[in-house]
Protein backbone atom coordinates (compact mmCIF):
# COMPACT_ATOMS: atom_id res chain seq x y z
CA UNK A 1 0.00 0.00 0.00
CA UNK A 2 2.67 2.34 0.72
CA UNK A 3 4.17 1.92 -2.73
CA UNK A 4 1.27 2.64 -4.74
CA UNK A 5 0.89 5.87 -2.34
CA UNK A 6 4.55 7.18 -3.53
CA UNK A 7 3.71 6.22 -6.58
CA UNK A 8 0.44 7.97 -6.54
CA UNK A 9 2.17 11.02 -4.96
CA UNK A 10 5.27 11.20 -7.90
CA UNK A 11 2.30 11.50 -10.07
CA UNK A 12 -0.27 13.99 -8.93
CA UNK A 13 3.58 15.41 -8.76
CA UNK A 14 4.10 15.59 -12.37
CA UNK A 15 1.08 16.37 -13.47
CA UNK A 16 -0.04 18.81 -11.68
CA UNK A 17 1.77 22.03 -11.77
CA UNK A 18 0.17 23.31 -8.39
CA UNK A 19 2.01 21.19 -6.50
CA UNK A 20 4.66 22.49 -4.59
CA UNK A 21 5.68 19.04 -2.49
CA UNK A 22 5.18 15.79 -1.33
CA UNK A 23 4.39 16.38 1.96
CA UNK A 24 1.64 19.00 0.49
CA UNK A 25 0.61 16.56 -1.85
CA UNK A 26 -0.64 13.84 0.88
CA UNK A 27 -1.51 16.21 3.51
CA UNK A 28 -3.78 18.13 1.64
CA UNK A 29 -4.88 16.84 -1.61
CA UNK A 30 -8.40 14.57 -1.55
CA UNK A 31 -7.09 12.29 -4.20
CA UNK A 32 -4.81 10.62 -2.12
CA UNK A 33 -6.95 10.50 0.40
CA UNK A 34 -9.69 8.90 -1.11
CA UNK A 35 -7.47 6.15 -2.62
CA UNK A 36 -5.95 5.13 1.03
CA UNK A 37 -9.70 4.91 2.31
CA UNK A 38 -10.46 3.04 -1.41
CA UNK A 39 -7.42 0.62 -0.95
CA UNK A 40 -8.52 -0.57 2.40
CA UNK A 41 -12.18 -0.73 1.51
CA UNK A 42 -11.53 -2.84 -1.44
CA UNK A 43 -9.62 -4.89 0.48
CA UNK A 44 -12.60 -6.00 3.22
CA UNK A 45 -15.04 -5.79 0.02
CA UNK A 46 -12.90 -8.79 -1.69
CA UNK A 47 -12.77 -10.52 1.67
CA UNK A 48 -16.55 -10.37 1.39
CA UNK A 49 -16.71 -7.84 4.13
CA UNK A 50 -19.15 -5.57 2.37
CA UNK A 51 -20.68 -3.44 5.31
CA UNK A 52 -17.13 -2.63 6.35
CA UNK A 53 -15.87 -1.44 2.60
CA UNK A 54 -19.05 0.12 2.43
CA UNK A 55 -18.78 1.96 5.61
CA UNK A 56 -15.03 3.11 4.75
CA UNK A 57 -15.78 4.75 0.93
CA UNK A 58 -18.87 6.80 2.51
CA UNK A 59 -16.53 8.23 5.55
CA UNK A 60 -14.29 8.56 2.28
CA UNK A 61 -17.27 10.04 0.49
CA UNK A 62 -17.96 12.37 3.48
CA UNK A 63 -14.70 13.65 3.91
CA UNK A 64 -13.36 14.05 0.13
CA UNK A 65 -16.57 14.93 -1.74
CA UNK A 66 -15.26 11.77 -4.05
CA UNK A 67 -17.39 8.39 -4.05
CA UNK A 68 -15.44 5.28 -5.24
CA UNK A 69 -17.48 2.16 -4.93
CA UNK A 70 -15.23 -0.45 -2.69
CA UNK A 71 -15.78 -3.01 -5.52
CA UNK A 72 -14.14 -1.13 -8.22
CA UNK A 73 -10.62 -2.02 -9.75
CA UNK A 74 -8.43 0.90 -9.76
CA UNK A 75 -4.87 0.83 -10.96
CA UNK A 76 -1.97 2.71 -9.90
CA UNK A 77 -1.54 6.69 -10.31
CA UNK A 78 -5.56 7.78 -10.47
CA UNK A 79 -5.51 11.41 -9.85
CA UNK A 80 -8.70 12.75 -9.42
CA UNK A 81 -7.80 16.34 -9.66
CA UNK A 82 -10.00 18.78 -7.49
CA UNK A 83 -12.32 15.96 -6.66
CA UNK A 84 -15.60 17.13 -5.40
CA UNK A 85 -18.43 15.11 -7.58
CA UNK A 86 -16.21 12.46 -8.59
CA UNK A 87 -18.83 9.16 -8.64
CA UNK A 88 -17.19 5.90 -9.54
CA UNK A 89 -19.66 2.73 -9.73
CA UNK A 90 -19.21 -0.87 -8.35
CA UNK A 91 -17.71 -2.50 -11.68
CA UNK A 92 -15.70 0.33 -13.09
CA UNK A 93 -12.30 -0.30 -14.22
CA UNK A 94 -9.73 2.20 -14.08
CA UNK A 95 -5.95 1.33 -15.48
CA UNK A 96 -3.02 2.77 -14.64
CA UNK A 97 -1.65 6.70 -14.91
CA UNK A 98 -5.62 7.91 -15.39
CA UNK A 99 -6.42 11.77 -14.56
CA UNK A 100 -9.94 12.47 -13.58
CA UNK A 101 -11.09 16.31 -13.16
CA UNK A 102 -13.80 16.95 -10.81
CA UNK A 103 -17.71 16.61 -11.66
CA UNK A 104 -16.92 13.04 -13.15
CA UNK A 105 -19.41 9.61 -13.36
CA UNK A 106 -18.70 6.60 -14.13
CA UNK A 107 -21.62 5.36 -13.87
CA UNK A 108 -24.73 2.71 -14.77
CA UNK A 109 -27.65 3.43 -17.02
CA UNK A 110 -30.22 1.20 -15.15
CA UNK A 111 -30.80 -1.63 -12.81
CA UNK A 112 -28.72 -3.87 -14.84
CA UNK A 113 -26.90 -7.09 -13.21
CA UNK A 114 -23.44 -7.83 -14.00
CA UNK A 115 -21.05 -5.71 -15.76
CA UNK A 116 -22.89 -2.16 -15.74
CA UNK A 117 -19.89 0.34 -15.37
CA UNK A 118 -17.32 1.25 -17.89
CA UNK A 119 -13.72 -0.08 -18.42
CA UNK A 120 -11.17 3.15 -18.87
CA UNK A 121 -7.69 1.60 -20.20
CA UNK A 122 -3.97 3.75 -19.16
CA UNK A 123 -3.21 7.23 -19.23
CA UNK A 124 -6.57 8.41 -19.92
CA UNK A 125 -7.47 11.89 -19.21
CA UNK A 126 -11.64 13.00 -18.61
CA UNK A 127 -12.34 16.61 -18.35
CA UNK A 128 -14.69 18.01 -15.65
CA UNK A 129 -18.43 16.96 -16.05
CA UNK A 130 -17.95 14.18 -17.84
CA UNK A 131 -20.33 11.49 -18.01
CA UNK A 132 -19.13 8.16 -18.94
CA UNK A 133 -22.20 5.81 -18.65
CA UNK A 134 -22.45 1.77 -19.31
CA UNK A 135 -20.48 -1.08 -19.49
CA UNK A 136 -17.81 0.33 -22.52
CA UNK A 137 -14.88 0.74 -23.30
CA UNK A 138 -12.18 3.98 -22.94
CA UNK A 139 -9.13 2.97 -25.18
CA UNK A 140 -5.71 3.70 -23.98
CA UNK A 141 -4.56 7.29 -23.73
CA UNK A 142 -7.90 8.47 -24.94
CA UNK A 143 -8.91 12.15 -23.70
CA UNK A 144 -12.69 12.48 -23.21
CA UNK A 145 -13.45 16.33 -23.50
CA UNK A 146 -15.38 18.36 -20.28
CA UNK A 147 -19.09 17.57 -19.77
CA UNK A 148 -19.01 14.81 -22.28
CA UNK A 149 -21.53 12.30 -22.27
CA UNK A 150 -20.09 8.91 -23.47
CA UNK A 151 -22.23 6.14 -24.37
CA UNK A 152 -19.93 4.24 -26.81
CA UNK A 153 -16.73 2.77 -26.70
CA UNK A 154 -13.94 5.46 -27.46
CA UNK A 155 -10.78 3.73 -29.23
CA UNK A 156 -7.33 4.24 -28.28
CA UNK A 157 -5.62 7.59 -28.60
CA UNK A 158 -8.99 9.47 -29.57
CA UNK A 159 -10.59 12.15 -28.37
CA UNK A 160 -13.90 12.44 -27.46
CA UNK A 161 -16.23 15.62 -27.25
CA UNK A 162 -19.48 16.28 -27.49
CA UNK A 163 -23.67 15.59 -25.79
CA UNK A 164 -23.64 12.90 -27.31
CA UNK A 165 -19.81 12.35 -27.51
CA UNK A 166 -18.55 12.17 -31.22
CA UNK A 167 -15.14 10.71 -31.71
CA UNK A 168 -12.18 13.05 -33.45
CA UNK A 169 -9.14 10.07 -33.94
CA UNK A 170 -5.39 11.21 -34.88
CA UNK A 171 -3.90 10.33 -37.61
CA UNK A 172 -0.45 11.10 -38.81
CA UNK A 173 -0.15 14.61 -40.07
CA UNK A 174 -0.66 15.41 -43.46
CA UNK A 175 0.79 18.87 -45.26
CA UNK A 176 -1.44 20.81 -46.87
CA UNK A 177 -0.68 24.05 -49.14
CA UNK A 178 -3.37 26.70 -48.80
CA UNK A 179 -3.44 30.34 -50.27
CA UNK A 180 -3.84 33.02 -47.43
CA UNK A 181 -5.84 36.06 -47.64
CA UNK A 182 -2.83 37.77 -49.55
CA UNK A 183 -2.68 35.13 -52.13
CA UNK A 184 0.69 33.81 -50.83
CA UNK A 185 1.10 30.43 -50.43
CA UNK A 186 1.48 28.92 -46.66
CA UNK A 187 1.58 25.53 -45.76
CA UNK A 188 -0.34 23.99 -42.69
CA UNK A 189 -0.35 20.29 -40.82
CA UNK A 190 -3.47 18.45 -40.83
CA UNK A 191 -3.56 16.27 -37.94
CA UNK A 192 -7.30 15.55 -36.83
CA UNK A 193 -10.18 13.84 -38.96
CA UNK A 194 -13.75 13.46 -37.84
């Protein structure tokens, strides 16, 4: 546990230029706060100690503003930046190196049994407000836009954007010669399709 908090810690560290220290960084920042209550309430949860997990994320919940079901899988390096509003549901999966801005759900669209939350894959970034809803799929290093609302899977390296979201993928650039408003001749780089 100790290691995944200084690993946690080197990463809110470089990617957040706010922060001025470690010690700062677990004293007063919520997303490392959250994921110690998380890490032990997962823990009982898999030991089939459901109250107890259950009992730890809500005095989690209480004291962060951030509600992580004790039966998701997080990996290593979440930062849930600002925090407040962050909902995460009981089958998400979160990989490694993910930043989450506050205002975030990952969340269910019904009573459904079974899988119902969405799998994110490593060093995905979601933008405040975002709504990521259902059992799909976030590709690696995807970015999903602020106040999104994803409903479909989003392939690696896209970016997503949009109510609902519409998917912009990179592709290598492409040079393109254009005539300004002079009539010169400029060349640009094409590097997103729709």
């Amino acid at each position: 546990m100790f290691k995944n908090i200084r690993y946690d810690i080197k990463n809110i560290m470089k990617n957040d230029p706010a922060a001025r220290s470690a010690l700062e960084v677990l004293l007063l920042y919520p997303s490392i706060h959250v994921m110690i209550f998380y890490r032990i309430a997962h823990a009982l949860y898999k030991r089939k100690l459901f109250f107890l997990g259950r009992l730890i994320s809500q005095l989690a919940r209480f004291l962060t503003g951030i509600e992580i079901h004790p039966g998701a899988k997080i990996g290593k390096g979440l930062f849930i930046d600002h925090g407040m509003g962050v909902v995460i549901g009981e089958t998400t999966e979160i990989g490694d190196n993910v930043i989450i801005y506050h205002g975030v759900t990952l969340g269910g669209t019904g009573k459904d049994k079974g899988k119902r939350h969405p799998t994110v894959g490593d060093n995905v970034i979601i933008g405040a407000g975002a709504k990521i809803l259902g059992p799909i799929k976030i590709g690696n290093s995807a970015k999903i836009g602020a106040n999104t609302v994803v409903l479909t899977d989003v392939p690696a390296n896209a970016t997503a954007v949009g109510i609902p979201a519409r998917i912009l993928l990179k592709r290598p650039a492409s040079i393109i010669e254009i005539k300004d408003y002079q009539g010169k001749k400029r060349t640009i780089f094409n590097e997103m399709v729709i």
